[in-house]
N, C-alpha and C. Protein backbone atom coordinates (compact mmCIF):
# COMPACT_ATOMS: atom_id res chain seq x y z
N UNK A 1 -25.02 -38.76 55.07
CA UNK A 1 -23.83 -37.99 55.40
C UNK A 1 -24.05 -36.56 54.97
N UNK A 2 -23.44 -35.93 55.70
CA UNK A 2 -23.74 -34.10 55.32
C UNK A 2 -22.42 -33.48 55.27
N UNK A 3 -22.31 -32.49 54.49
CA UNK A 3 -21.11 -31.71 54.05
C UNK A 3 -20.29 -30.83 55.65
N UNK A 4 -19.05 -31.54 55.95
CA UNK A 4 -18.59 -30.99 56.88
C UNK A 4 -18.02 -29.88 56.53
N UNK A 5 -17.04 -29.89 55.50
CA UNK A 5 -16.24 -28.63 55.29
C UNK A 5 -15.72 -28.72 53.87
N UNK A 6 -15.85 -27.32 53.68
CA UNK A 6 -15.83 -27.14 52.05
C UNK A 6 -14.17 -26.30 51.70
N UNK A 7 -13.48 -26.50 51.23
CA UNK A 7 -12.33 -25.32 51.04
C UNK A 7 -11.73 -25.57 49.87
N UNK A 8 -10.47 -25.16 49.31
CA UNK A 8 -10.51 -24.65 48.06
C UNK A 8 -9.97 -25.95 47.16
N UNK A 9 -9.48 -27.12 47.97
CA UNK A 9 -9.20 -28.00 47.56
C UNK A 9 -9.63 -29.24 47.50
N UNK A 10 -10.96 -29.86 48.49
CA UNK A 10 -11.86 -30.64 48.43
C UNK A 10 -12.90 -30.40 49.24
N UNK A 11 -14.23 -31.55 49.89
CA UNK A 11 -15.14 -31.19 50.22
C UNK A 11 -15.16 -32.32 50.98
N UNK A 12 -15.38 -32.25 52.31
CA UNK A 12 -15.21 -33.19 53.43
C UNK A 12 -17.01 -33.30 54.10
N UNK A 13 -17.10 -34.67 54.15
CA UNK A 13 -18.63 -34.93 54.74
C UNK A 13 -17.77 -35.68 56.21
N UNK A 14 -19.49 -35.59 56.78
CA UNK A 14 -18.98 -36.05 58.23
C UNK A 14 -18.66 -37.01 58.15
N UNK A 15 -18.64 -38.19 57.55
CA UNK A 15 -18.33 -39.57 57.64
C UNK A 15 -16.89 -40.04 57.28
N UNK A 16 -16.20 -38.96 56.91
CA UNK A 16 -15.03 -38.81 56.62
C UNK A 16 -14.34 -39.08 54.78
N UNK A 17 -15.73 -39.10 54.18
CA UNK A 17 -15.60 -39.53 52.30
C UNK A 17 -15.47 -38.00 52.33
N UNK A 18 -14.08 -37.83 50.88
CA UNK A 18 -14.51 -36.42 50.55
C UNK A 18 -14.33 -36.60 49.00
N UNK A 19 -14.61 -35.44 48.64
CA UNK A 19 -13.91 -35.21 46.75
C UNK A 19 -13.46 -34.51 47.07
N UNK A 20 -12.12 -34.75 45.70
CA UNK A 20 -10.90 -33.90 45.46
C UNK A 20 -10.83 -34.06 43.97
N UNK A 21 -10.11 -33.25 43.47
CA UNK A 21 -9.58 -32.84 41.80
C UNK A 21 -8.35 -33.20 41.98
N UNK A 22 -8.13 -33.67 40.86
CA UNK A 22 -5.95 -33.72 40.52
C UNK A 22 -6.11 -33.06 39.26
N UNK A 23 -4.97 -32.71 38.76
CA UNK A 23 -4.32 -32.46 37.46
C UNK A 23 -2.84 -32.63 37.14
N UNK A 24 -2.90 -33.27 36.05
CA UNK A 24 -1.06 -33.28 35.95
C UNK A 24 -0.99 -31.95 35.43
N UNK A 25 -0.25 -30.97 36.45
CA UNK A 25 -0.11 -29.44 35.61
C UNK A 25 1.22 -29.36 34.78
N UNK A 26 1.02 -29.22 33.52
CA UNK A 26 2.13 -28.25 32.91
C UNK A 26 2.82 -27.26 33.44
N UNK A 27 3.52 -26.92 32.75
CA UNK A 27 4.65 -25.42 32.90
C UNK A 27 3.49 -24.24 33.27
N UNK A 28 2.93 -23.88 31.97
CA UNK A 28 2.07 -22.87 31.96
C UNK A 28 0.73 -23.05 32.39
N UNK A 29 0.25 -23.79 33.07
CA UNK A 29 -1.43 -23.73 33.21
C UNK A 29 -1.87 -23.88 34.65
N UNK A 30 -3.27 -24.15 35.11
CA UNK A 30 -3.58 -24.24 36.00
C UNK A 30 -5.18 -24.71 36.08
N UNK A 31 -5.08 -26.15 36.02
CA UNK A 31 -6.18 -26.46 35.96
C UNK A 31 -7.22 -27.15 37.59
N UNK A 32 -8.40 -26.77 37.60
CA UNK A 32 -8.69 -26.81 39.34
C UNK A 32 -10.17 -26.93 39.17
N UNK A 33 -11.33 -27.81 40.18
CA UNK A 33 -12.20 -27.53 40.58
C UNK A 33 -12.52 -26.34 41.54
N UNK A 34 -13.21 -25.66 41.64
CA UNK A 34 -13.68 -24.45 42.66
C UNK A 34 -14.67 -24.85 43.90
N UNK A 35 -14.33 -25.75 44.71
CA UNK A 35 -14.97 -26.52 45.71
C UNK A 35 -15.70 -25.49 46.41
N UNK A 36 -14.92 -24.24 46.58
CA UNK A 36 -15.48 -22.91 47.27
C UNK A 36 -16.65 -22.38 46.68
N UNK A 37 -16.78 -22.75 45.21
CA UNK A 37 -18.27 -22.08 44.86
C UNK A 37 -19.39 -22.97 44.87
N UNK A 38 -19.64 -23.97 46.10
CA UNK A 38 -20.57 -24.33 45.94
C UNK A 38 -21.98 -24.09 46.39
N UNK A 39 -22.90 -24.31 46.15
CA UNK A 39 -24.17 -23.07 47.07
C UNK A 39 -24.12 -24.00 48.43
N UNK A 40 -23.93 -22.89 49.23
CA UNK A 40 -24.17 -22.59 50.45
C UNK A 40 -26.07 -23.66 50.97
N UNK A 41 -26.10 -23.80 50.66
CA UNK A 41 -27.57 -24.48 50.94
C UNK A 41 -27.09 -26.35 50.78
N UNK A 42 -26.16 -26.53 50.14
CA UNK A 42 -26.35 -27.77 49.96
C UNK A 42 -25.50 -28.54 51.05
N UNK A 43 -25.17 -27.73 52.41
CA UNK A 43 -24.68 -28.05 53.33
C UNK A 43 -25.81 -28.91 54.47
N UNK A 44 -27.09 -28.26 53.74
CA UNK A 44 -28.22 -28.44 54.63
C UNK A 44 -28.58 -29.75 54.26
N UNK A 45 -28.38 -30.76 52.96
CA UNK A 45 -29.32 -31.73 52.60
C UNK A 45 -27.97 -33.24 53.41
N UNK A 46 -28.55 -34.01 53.33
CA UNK A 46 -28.41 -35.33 53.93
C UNK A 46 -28.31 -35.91 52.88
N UNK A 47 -27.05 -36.67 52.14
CA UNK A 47 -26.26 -37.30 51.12
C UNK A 47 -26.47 -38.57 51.60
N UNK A 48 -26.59 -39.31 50.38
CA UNK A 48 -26.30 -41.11 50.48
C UNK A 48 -24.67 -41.35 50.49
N UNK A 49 -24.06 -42.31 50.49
CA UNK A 49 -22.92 -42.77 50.48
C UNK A 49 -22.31 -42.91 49.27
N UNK A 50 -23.51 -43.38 48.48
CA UNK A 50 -23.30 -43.43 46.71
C UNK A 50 -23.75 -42.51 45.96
N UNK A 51 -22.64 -41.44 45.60
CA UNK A 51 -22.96 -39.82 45.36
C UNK A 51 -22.87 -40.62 43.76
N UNK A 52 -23.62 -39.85 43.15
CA UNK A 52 -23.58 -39.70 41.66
C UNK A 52 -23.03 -38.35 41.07
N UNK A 53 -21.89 -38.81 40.33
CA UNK A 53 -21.21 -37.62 39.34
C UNK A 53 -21.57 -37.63 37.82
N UNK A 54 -21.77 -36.60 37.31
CA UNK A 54 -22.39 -36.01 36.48
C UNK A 54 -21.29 -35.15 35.68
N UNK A 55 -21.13 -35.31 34.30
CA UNK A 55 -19.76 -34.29 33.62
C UNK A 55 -20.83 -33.10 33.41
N UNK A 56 -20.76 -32.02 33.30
CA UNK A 56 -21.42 -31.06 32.27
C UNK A 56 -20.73 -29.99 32.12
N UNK A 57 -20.98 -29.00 31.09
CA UNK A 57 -20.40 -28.11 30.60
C UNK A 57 -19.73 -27.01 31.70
N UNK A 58 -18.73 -26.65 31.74
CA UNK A 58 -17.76 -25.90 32.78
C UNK A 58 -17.51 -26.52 33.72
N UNK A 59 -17.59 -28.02 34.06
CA UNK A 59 -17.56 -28.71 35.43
C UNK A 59 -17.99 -29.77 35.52
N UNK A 60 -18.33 -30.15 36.90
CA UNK A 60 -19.29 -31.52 37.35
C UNK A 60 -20.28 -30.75 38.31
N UNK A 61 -21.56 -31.96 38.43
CA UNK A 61 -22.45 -31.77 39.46
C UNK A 61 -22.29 -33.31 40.59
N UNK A 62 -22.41 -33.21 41.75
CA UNK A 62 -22.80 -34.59 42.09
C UNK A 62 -24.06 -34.21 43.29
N UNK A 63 -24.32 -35.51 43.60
CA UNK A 63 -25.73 -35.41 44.52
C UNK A 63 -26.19 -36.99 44.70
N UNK A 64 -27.36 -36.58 45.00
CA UNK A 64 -27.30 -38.54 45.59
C UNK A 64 -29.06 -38.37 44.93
N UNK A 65 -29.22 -40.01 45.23
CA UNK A 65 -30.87 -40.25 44.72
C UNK A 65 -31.87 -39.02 45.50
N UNK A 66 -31.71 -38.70 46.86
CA UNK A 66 -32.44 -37.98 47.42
C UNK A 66 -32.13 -36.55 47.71
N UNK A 67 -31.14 -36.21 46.84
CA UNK A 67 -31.00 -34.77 46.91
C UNK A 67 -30.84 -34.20 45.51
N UNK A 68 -30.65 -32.38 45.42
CA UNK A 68 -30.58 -32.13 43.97
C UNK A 68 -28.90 -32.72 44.21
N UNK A 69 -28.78 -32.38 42.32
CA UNK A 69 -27.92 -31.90 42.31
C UNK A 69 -26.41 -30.57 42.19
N UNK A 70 -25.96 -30.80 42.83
CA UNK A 70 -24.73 -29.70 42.96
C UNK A 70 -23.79 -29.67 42.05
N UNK A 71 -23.73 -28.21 41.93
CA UNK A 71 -22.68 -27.62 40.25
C UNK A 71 -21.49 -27.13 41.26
N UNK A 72 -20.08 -27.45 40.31
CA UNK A 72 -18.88 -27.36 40.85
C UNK A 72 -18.12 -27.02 39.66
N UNK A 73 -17.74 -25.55 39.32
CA UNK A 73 -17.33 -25.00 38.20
C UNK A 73 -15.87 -25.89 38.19
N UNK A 74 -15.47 -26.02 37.01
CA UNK A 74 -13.67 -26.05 36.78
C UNK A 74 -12.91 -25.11 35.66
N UNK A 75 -12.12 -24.80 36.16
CA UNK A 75 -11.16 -23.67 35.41
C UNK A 75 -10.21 -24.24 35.10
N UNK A 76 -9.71 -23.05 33.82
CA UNK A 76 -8.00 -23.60 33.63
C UNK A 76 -7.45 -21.82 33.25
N UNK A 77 -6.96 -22.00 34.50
CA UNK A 77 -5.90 -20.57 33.83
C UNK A 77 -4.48 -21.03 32.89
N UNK A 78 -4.55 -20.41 31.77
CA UNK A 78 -3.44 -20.68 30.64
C UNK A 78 -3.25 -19.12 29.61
N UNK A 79 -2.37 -20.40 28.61
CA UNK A 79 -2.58 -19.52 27.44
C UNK A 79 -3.23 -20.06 25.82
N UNK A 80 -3.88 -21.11 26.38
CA UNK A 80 -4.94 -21.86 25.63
C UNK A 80 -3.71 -22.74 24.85
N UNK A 81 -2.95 -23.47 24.99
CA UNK A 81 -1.96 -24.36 24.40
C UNK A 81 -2.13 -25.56 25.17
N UNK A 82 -2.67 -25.43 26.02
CA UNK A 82 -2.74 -26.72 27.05
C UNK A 82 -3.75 -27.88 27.39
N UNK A 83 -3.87 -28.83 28.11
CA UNK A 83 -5.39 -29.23 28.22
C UNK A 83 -5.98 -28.63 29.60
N UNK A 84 -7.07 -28.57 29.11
CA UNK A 84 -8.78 -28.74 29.92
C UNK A 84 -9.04 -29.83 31.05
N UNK A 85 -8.61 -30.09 30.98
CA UNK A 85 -8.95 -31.32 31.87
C UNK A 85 -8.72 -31.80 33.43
N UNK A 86 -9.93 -31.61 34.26
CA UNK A 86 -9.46 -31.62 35.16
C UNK A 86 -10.26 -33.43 36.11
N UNK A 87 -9.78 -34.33 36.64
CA UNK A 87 -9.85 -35.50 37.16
C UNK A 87 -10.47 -35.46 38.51
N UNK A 88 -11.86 -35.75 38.85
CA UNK A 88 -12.43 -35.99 40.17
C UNK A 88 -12.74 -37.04 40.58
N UNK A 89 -12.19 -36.96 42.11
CA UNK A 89 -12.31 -38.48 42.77
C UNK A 89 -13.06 -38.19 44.04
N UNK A 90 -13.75 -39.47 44.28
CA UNK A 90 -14.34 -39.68 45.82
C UNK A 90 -13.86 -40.91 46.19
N UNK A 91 -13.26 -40.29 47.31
CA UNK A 91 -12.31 -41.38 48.65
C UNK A 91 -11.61 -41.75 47.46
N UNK A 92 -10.60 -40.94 46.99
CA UNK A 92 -9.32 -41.40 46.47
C UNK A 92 -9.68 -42.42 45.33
N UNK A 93 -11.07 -42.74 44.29
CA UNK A 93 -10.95 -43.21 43.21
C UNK A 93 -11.75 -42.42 42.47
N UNK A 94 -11.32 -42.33 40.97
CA UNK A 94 -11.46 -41.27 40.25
C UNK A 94 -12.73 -41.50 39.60
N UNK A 95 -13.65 -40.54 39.76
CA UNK A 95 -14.94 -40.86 39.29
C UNK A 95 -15.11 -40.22 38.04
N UNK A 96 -14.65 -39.36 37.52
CA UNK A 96 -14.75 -38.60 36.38
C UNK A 96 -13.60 -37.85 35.80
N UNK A 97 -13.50 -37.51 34.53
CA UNK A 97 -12.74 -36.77 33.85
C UNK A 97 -13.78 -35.38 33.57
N UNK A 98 -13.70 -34.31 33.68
CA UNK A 98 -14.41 -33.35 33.25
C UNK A 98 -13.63 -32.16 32.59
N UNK A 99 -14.26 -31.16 31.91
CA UNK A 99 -13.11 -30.41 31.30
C UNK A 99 -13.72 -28.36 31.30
N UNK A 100 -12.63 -27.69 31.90
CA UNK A 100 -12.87 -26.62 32.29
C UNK A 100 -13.42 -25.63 31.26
């Protein structure tokens, strides 16, 4: 499967699987994956079905056995009173907790 369309709120492959982020937001914060910053090149590689997610520092990466893997920053706009934490899922089950 290959990356159909990327925008600011998930990432759609042709086969119709995508990832998305949730957050339960507070009053004051704003916590989000940046689906938009992902490199531009990794539109080109051919994905397995069984993507592997990866937590690491500012984000997640995912990718499959035969490709690299892809970095997907997460933010939290606040006033640092809040949590970090932002929840990624593929096809609607949550594969990771990661923290901005």
């Amino acid at each position: 499967m290959k990356i159909k369309e990327v925008t600011k709120d998930d990432i759609v492959f042709d086969n119709g699987n995508v990832i998305t982020y949730d957050h339960e937001q507070d009053c004051c914060e704003h916590n989000y994956a940046d689906f938009e910053e992902l490199q531009e090149d990794a539109k080109d590689y051919e994905f397995d079905e069984d993507l592997i997610f990866e937590k690491v520092t500012g984000g997640f990466r995912f990718g499959s056995k035969n490709t690299p893997m892809f970095f997907i920053p997460c933010y939290s706009d606040q006033n640092g009173f809040y949590s970090f934490d932002v929840d990624i899922y593929y096809n609607d089950k949550k594969v990771l907790t990661t923290y901005a």
